[in-house]
Structure formats: C-alpha cells, structure tokens
N, C-alpha and C. Protein backbone atom coordinates (compact mmCIF):
# COMPACT_ATOMS: atom_id res chain seq x y z
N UNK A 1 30.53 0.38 58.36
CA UNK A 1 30.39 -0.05 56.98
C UNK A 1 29.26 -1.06 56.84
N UNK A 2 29.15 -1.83 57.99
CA UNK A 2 28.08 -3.17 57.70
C UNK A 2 26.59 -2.16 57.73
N UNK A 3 26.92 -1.29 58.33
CA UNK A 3 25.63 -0.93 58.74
C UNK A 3 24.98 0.05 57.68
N UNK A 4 25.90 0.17 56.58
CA UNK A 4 25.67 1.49 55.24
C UNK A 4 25.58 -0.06 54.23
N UNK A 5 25.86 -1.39 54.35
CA UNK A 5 25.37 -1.85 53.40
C UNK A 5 24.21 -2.32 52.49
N UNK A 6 23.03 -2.37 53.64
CA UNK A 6 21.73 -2.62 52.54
C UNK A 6 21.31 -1.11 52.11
N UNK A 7 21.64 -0.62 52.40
CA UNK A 7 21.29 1.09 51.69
C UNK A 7 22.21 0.96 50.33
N UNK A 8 23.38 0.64 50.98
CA UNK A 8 24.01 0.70 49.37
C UNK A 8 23.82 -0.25 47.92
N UNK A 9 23.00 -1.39 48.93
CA UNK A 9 23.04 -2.51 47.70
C UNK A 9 21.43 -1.64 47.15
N UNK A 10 20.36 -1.70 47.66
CA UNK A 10 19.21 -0.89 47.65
C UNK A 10 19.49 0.09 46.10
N UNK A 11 20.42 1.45 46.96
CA UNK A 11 20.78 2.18 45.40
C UNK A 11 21.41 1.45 44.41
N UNK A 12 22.17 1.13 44.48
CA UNK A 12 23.10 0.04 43.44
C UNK A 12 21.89 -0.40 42.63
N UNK A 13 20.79 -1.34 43.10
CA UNK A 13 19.42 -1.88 42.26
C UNK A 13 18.68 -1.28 41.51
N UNK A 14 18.65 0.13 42.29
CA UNK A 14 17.67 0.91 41.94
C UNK A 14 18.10 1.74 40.27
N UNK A 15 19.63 1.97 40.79
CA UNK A 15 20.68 2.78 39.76
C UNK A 15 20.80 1.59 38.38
N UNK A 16 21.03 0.34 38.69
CA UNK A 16 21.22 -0.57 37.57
C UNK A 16 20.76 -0.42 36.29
N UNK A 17 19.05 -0.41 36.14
CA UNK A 17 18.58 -0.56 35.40
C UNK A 17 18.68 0.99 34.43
N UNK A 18 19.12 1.79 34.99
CA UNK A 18 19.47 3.26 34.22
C UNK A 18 21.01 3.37 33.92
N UNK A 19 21.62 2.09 34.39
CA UNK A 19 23.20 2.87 34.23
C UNK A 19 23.57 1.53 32.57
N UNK A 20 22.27 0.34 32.86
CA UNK A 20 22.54 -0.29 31.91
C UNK A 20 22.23 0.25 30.31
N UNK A 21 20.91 0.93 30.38
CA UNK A 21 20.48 1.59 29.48
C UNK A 21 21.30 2.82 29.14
N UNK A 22 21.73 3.46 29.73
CA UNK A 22 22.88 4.42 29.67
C UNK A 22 24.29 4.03 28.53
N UNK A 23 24.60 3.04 29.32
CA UNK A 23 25.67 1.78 28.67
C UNK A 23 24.93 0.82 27.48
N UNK A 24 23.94 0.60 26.81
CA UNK A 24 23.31 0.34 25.82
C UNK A 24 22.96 1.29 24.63
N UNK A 25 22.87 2.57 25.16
CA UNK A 25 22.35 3.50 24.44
C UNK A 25 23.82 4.32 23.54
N UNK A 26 24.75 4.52 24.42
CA UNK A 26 26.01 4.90 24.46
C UNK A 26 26.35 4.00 23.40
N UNK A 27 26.97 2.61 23.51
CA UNK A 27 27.33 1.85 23.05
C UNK A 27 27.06 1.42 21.52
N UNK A 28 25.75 2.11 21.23
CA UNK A 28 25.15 2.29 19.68
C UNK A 28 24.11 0.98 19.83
N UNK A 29 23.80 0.49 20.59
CA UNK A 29 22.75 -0.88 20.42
C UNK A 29 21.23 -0.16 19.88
N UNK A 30 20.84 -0.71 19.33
CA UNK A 30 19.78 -0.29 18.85
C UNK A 30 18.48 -1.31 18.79
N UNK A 31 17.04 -1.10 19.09
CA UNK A 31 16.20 -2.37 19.00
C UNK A 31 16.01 -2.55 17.40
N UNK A 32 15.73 -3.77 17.29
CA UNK A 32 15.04 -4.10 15.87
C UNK A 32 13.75 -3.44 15.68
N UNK A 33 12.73 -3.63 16.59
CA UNK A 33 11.27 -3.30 16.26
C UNK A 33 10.88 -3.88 14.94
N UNK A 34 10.10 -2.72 14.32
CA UNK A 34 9.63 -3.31 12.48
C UNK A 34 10.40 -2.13 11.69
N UNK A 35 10.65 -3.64 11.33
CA UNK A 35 11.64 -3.09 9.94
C UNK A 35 10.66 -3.23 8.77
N UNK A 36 10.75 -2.24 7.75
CA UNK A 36 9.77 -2.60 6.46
C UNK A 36 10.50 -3.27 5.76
N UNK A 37 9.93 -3.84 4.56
CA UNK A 37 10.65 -5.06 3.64
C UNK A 37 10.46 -4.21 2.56
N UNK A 38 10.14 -3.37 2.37
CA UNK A 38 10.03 -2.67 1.21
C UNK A 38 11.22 -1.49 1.31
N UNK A 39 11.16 -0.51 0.16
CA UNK A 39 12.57 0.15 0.36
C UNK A 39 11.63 1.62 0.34
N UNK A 40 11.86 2.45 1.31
CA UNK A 40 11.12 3.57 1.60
C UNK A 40 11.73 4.70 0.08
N UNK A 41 10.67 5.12 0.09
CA UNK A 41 11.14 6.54 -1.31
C UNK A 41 11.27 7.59 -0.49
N UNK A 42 12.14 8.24 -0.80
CA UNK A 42 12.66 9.45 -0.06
C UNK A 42 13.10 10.31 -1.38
N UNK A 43 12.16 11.67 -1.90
CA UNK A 43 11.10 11.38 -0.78
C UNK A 43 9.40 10.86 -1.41
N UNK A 44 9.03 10.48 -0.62
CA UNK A 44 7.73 9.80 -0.96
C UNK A 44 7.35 10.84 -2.49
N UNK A 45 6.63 10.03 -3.64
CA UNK A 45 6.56 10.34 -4.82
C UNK A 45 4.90 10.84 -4.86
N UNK A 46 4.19 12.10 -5.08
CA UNK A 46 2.98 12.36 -4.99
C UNK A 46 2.13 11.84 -6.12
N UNK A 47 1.43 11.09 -5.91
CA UNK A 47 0.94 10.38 -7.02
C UNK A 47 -1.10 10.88 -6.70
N UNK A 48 -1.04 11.86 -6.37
CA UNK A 48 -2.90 11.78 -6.06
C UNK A 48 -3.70 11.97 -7.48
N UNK A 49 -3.07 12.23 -8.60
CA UNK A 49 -3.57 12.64 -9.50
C UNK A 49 -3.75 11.53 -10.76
N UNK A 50 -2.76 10.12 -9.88
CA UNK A 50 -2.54 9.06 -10.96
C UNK A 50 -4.32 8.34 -10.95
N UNK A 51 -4.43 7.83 -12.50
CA UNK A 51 -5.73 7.67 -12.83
C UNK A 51 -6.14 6.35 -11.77
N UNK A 52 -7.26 6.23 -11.12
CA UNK A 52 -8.19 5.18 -10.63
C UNK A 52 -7.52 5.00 -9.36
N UNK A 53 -6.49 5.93 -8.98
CA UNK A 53 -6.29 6.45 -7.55
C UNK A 53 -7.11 7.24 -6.72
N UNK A 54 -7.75 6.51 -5.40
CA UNK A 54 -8.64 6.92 -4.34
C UNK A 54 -7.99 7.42 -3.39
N UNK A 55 -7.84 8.90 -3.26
CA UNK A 55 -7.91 9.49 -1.96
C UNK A 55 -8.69 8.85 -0.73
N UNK A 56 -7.79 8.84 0.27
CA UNK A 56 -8.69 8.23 1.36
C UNK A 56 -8.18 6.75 1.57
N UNK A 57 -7.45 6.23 0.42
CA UNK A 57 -7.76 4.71 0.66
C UNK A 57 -6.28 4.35 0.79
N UNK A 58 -5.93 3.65 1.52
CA UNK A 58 -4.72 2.60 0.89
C UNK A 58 -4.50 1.99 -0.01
N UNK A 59 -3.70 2.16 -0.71
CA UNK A 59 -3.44 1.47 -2.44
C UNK A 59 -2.13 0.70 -2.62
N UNK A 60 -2.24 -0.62 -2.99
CA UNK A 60 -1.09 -1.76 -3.60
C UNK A 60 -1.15 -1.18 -4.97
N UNK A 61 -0.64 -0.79 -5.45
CA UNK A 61 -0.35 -0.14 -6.97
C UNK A 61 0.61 -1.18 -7.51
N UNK A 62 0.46 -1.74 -8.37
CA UNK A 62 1.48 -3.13 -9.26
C UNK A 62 1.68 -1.20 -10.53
N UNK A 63 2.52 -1.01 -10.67
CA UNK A 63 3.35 -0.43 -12.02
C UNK A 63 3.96 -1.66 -12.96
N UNK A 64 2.92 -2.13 -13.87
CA UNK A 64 3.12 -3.59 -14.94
C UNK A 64 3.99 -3.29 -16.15
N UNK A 65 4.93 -4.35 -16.27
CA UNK A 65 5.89 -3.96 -17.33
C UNK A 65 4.81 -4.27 -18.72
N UNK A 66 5.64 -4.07 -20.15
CA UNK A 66 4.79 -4.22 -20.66
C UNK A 66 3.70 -5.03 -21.28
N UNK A 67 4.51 -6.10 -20.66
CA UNK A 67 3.62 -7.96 -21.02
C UNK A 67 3.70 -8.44 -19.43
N UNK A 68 2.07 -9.08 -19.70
CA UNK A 68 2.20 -9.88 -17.93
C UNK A 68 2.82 -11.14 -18.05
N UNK A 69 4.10 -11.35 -17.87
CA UNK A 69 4.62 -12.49 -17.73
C UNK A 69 4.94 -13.40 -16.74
N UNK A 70 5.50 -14.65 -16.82
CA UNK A 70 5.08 -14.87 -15.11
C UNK A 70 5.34 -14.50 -13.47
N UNK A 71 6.73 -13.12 -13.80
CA UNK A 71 6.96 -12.44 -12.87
C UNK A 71 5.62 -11.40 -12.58
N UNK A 72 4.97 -10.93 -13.52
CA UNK A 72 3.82 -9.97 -13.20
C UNK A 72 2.11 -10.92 -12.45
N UNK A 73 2.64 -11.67 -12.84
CA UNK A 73 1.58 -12.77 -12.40
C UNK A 73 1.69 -13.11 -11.32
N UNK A 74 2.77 -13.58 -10.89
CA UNK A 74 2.91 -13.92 -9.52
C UNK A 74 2.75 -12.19 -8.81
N UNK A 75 3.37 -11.14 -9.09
CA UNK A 75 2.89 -10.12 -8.23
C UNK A 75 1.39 -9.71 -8.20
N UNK A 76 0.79 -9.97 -8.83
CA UNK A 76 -0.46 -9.43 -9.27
C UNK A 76 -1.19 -10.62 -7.87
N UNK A 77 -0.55 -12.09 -8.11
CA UNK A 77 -1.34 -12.74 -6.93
C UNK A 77 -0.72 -12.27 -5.57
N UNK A 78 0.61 -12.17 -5.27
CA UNK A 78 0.72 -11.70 -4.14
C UNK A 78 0.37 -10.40 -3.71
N UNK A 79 0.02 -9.68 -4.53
CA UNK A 79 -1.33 -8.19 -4.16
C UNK A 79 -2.70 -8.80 -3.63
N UNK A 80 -3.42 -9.66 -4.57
CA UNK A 80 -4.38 -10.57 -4.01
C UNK A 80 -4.22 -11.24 -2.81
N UNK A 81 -3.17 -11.81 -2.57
CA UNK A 81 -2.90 -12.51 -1.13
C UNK A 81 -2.84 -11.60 -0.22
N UNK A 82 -1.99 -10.66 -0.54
CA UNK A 82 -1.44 -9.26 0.83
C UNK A 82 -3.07 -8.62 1.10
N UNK A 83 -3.82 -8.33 -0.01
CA UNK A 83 -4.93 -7.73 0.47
C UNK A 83 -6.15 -8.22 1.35
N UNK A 84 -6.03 -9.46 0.84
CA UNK A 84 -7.44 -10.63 1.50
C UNK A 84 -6.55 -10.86 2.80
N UNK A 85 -5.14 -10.98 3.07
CA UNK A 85 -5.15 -11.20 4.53
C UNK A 85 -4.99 -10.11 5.70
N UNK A 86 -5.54 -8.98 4.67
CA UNK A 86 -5.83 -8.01 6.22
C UNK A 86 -7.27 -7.75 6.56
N UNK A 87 -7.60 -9.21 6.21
CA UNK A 87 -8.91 -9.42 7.00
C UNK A 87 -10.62 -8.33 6.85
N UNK A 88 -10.47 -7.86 8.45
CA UNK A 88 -11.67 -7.13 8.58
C UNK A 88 -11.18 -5.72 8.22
N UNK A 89 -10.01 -5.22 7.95
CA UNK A 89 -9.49 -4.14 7.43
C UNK A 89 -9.20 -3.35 5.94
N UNK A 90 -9.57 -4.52 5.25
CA UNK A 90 -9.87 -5.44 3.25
C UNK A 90 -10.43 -3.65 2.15
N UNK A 91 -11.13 -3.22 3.85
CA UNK A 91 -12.23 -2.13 3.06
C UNK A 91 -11.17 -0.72 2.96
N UNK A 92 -10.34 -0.52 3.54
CA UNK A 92 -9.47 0.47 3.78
C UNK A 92 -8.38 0.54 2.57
N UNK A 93 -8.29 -0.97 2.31
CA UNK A 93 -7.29 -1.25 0.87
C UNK A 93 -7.75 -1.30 -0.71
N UNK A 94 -7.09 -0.69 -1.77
CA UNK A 94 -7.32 -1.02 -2.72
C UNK A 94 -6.32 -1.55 -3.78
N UNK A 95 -6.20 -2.03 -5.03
CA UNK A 95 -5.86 -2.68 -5.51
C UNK A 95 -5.43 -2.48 -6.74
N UNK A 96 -4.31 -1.98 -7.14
CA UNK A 96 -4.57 -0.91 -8.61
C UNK A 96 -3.53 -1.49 -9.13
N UNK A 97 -3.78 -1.34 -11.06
CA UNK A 97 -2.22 -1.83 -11.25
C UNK A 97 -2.47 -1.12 -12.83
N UNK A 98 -1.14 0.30 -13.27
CA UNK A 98 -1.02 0.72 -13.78
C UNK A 98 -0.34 0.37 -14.99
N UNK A 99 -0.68 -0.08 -16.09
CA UNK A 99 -0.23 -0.91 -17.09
C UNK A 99 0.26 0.22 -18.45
N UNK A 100 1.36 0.06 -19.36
CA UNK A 100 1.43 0.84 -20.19
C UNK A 100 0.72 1.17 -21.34
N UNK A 101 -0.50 0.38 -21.57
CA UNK A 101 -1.96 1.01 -22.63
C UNK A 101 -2.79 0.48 -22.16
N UNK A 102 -4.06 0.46 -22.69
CA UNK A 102 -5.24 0.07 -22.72
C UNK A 102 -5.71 -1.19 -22.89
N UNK A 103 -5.24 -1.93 -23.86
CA UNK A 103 -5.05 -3.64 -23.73
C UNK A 103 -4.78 -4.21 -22.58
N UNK A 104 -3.71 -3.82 -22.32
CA UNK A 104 -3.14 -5.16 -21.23
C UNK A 104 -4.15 -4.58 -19.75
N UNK A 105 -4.36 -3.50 -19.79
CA UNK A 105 -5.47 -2.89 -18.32
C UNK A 105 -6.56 -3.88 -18.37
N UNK A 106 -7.06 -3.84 -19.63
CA UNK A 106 -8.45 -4.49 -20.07
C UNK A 106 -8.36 -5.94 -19.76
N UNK A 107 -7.55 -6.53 -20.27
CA UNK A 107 -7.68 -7.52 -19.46
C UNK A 107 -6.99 -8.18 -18.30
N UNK A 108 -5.98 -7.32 -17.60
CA UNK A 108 -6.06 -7.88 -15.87
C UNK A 108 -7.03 -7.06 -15.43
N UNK A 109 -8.01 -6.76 -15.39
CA UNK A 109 -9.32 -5.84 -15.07
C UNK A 109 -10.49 -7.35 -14.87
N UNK A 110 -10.01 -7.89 -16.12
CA UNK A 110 -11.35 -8.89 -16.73
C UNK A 110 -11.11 -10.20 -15.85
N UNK A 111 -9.40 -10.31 -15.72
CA UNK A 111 -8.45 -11.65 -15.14
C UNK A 111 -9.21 -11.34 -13.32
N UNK A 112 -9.24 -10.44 -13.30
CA UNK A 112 -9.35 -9.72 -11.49
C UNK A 112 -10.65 -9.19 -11.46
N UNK A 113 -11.67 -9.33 -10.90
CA UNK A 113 -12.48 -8.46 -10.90
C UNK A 113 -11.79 -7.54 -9.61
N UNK A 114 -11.51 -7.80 -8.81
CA UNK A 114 -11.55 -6.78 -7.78
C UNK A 114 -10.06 -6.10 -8.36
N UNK A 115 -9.38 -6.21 -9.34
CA UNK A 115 -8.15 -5.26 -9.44
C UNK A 115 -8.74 -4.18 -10.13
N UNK A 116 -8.63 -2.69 -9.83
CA UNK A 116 -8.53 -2.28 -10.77
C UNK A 116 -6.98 -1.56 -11.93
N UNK A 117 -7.87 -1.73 -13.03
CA UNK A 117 -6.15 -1.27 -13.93
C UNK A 117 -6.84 -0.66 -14.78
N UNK A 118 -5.54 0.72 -15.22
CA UNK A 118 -6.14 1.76 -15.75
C UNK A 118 -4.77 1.93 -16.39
N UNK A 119 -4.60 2.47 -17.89
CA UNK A 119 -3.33 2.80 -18.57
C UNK A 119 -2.28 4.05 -17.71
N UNK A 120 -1.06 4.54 -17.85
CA UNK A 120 -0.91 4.99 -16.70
C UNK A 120 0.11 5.71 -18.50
N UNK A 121 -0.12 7.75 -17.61
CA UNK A 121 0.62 8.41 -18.74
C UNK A 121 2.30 8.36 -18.50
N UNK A 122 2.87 8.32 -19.79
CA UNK A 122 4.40 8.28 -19.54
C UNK A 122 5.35 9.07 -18.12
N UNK A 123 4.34 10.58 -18.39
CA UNK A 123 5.07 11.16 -17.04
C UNK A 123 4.84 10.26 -15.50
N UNK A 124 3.30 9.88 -15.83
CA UNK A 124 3.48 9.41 -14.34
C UNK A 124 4.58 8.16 -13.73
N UNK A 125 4.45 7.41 -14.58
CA UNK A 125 5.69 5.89 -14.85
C UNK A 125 7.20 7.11 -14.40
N UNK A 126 7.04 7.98 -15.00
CA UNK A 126 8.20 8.35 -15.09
C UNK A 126 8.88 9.10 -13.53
N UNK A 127 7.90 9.84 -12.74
CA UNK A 127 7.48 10.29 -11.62
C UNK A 127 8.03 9.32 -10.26
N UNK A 128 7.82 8.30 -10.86
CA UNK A 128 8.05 7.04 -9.43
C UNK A 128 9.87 6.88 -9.38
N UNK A 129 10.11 7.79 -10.32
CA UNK A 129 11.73 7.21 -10.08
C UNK A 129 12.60 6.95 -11.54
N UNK A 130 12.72 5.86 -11.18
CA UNK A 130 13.02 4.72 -12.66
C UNK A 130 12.20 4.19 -13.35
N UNK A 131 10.91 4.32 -12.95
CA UNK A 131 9.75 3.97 -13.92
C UNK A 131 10.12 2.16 -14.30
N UNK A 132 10.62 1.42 -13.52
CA UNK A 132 10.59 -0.02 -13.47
C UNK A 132 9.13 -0.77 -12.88
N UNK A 133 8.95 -1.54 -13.38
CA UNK A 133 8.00 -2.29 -12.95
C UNK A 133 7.99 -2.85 -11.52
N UNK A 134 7.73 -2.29 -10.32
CA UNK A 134 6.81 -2.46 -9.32
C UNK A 134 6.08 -2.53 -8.64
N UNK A 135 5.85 -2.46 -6.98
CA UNK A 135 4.87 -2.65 -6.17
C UNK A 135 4.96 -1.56 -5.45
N UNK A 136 4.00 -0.70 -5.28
CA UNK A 136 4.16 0.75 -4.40
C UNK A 136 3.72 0.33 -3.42
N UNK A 137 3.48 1.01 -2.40
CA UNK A 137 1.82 1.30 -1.28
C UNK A 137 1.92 2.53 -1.05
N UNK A 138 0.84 2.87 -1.68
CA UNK A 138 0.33 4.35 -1.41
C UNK A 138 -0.11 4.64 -0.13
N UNK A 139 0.13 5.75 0.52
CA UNK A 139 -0.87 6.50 1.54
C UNK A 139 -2.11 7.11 1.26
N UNK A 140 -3.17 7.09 2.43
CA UNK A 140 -4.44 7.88 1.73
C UNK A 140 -4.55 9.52 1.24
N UNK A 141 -3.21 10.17 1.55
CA UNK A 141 -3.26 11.33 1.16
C UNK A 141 -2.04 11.03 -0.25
N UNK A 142 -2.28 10.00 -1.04
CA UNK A 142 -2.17 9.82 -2.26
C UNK A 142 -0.23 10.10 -2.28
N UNK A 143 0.50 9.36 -2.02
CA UNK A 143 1.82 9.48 -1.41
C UNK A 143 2.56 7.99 -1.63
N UNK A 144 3.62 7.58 -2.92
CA UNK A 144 3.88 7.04 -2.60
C UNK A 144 5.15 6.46 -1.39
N UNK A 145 4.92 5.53 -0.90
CA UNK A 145 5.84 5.49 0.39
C UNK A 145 6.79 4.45 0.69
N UNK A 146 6.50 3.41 -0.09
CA UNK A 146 7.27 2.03 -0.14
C UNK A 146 7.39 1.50 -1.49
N UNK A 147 8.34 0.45 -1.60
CA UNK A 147 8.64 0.06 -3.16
C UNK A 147 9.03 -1.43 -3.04
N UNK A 148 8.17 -2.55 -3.57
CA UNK A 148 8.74 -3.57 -3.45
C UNK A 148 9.31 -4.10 -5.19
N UNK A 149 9.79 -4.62 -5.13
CA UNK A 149 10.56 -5.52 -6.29
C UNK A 149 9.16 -6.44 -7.16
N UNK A 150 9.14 -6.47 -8.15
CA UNK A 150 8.09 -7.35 -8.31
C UNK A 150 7.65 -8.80 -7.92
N UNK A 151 9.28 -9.00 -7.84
CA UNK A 151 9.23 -10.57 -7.43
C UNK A 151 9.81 -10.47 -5.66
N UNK A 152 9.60 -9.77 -5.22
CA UNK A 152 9.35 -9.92 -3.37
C UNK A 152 8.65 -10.54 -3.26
N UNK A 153 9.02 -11.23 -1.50
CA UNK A 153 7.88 -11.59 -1.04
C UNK A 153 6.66 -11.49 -0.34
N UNK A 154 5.45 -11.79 -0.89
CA UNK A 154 4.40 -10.95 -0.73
C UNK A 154 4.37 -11.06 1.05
N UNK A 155 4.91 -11.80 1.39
CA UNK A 155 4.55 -12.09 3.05
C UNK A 155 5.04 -10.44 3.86
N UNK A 156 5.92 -10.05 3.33
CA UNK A 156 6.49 -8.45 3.45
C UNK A 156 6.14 -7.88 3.14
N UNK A 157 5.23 -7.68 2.08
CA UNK A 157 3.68 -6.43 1.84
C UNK A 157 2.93 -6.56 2.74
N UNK A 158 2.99 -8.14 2.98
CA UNK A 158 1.37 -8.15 3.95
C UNK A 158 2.18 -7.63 5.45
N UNK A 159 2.91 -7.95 5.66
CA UNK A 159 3.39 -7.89 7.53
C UNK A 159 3.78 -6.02 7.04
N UNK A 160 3.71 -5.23 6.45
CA UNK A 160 4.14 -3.91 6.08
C UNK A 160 2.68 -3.08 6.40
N UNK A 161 1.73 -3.97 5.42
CA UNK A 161 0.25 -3.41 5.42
C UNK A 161 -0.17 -3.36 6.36
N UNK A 162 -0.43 -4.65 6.86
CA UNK A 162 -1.18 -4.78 8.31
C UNK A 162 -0.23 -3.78 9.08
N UNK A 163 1.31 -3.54 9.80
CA UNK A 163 1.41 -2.85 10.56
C UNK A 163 0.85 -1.14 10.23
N UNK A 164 0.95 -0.86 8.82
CA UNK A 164 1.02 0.86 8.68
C UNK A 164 -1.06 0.83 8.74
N UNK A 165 -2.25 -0.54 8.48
CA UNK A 165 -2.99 -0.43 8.84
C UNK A 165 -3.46 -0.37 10.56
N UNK A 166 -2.77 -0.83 11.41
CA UNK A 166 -3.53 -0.79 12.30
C UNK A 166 -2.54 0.26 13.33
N UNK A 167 -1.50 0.78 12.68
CA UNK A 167 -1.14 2.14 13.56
C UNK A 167 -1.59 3.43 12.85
N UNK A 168 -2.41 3.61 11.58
CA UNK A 168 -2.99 4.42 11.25
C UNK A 168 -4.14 5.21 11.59
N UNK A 169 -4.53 5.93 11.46
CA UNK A 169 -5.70 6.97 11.80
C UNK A 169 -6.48 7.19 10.88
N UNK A 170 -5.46 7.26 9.65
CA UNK A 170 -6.14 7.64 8.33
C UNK A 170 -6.83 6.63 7.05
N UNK A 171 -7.42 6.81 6.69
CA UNK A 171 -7.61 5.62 5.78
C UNK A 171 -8.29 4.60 5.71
C-alpha cells in the first residue's frame, strides 16, 4: 500500500481539478462574466429604415418623449458622456435621437451639434415595442438590441458599448 501511494495522491491531483468543475457545473454555479445593464429585446426590433439611421455604424438612439424635460436632458447628456468615453473608438458610434415632430428635432440638433435628431413616423415609435421614451443601441446591421430606461445609468451604456465595441468585427 505505501508503495501505491504517491501514484495515488499524483491521480487524485491530477483528477481534482475536473471532478471540481464537474461538481460546479452539476450543481448549477454559474460565472457572472458581463452582464448588460440594459434589457435585451427579444427579438431585436429592425429598425434600418428609421430616418438618419447609418448602416455600418453603432447608434445610441434617445426615442424623446414629447417635451425635453429634465429626465430627457439628463439622457441626452449621458449619450454624450457614453459616447466621448469610448475614446479612440468615438468614430464607430453615432448619436441619434428620434423626437415626435420637427420642432423639438430642430432644436436638440441646434442644443448638440454632434446629435443628430430627425422626427421619427408613428409606426416606427410604434415598432420598438411600447413606443416609451428610451435609449436603444443599435447594431450596424441596423438592429435594435438593448433598451435602457431614460433615467439609467449612463455608466451602463458606456461599460455595454465599450464591451459590444471592442468584441465586435463589425462596425
């Protein structure tokens, strides 16, 4: 027996690290990894046809209720914040925010230069779901894919963006 024991402790070591994972996996444990902060659309809403939407690009889409009040304000800056902090990647993102006429576009257009806003037709508002005032992020094959609340926090667009920017291919 003494003489079968470092063989046996040997396998025993070797076996551990598979019998634990075995017993982890079994057990239902699961890793965290990244979780999105946004609430995924299922299934993603095709939006390539919505006006001053760029194929190709990544898009923060604000869907604006019908007065910018100071909940639309603060989202409109945390689009501004989420976008400027993905850095050297800035060019891949764009910035859109679909308002219910022509007035209120005109001027968060004028408020933003870099936003653009364009009136958005009833069907399309209507298309996203509930047609409530939020925060999408589009895919570059024009897809929406995530949905934040207006009043989220923008720190969860940005940690969302940056990851779906730098495991992307596209865009």
């Amino acid at each position: 027996m003494k003489r079968h024991l470092p063989l046996a402790l040997l396998t025993t070591l070797a076996l551990l690290p598979a019998l634990v994972a075995a017993g982890l996996y079994w057990g239902g444990w699961r890793s965290e990894g990244h979780r999105a902060h946004g609430r995924f659309l299922t299934p993603p809403a095709a939006l390539a046809d919505a006006p001053g939407l760029t194929r190709g690009d990544w898009t923060l889409l604000y869907l604006t209720p019908a007065a910018c009040d100071p909940v639309c304000v603060k989202a409109l800056h945390g689009l501004r914040m989420a976008h400027r902090a993905q850095g050297g990647e800035q060019g891949r993102v764009r910035r859109l925010a679909l308002t219910p006429d022509a007035a209120l576009a005109r001027d968060l257009a004028a408020a933003d230069p870099g936003l653009a806003a364009q009136p958005a037709p009833p069907a399309l508002r209507a298309r996203l779901g509930d047609a409530l005032p939020g925060i999408y992020l589009i895919d570059p094959q024009g897809y929406a894919i995530l949905r934040y609340a207006p009043d989220a926090d923008p720190r969860g667009l940005r940690q969302d963006l940056a990851h779906l920017l730098k495991h992307s291919w596209v865009g």
